[in-house]
Protein backbone atom coordinates (compact mmCIF):
# COMPACT_ATOMS: atom_id res chain seq x y z
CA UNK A 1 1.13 37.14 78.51
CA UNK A 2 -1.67 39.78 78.76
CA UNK A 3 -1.44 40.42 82.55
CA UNK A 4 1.73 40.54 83.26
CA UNK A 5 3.45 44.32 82.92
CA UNK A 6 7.38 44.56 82.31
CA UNK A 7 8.98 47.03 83.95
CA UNK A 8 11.58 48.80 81.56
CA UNK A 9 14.07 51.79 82.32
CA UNK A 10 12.59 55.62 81.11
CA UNK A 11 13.92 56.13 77.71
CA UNK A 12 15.34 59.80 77.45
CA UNK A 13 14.37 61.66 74.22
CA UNK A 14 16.39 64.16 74.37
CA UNK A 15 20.39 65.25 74.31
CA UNK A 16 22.28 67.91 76.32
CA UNK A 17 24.35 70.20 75.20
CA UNK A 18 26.50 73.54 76.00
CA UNK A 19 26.06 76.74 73.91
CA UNK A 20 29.51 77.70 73.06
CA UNK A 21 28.97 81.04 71.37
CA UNK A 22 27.80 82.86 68.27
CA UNK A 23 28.74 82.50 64.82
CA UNK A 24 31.45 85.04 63.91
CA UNK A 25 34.61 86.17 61.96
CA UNK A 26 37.41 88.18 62.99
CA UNK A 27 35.39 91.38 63.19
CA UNK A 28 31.73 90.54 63.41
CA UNK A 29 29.65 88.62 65.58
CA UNK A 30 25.91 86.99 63.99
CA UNK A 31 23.71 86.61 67.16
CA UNK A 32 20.67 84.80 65.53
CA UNK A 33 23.35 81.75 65.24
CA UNK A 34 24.17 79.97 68.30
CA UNK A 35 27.01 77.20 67.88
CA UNK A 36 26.23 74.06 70.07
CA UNK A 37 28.59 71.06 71.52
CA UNK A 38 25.99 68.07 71.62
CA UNK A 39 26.90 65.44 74.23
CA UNK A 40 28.74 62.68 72.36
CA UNK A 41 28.89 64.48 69.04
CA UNK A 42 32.42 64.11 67.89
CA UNK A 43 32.29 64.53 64.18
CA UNK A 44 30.63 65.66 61.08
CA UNK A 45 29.07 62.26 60.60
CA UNK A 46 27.37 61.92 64.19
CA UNK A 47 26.37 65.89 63.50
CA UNK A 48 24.10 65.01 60.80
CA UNK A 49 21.72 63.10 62.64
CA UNK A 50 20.84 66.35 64.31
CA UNK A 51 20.23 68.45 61.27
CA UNK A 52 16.47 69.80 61.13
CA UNK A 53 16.15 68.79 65.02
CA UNK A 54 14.79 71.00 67.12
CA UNK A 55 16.68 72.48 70.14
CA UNK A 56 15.66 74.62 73.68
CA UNK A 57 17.29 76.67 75.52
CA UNK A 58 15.83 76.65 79.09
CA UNK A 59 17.39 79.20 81.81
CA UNK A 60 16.25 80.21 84.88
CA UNK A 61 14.48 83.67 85.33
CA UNK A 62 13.74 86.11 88.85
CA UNK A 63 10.31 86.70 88.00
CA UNK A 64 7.04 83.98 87.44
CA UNK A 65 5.18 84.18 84.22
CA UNK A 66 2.37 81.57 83.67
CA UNK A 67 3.48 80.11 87.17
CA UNK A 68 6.93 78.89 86.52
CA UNK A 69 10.33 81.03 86.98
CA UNK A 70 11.82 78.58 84.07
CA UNK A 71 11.88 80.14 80.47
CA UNK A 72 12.63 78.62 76.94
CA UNK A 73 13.82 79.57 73.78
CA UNK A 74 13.16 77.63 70.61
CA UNK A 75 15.71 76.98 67.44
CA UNK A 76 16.39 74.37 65.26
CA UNK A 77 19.75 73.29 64.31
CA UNK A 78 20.64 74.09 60.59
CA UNK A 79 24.30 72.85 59.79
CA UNK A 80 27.40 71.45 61.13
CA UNK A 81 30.34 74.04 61.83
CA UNK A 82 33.17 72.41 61.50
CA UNK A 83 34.65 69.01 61.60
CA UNK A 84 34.66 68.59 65.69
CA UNK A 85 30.84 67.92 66.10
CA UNK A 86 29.64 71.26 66.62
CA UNK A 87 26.43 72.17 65.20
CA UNK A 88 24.61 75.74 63.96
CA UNK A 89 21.21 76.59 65.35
């Protein structure tokens, strides 16, 4: 049926998530690694999908560059950390 055009929902390709901190020990803190809680990770296994997938950190800034007040960082997330989901970028 050429003509006819189905109507299906908007398939979202991406996945929130909250930035929980940095990478650290007891003493030092390593700021070029951000640890991330994925929506509906829960585990090591489900983390693994996400290795070598790319992440963005969007925030809000006061000032306009190239018209928009929105910013974004890019990273890529590298390893799990942890059994609980949580992933290194």
């Amino acid at each position: 049926i050429l003509g006819t055009m189905v109507k299906t929902e908007a398939v979202r390709l991406y996945a929130k998530g909250v930035m929980m901190g940095y990478r650290r020990s007891k003493v030092k803190q390593y700021s070029h690694t951000s640890l991330l809680q994925i929506e509906g990770v829960t585990s090591k296994q489900d983390a693994d999908f996400y290795l070598g997938k790319k992440v963005a950190y969007v925030y809000k800034a006061k000032t306009k560059k190239r018209g928009s007040m929105f910013r974004c960082m890019w990273g890529k997330v590298t390893q799990p950390h942890g059994q609980s989901g949580v992933v290194r970028a």
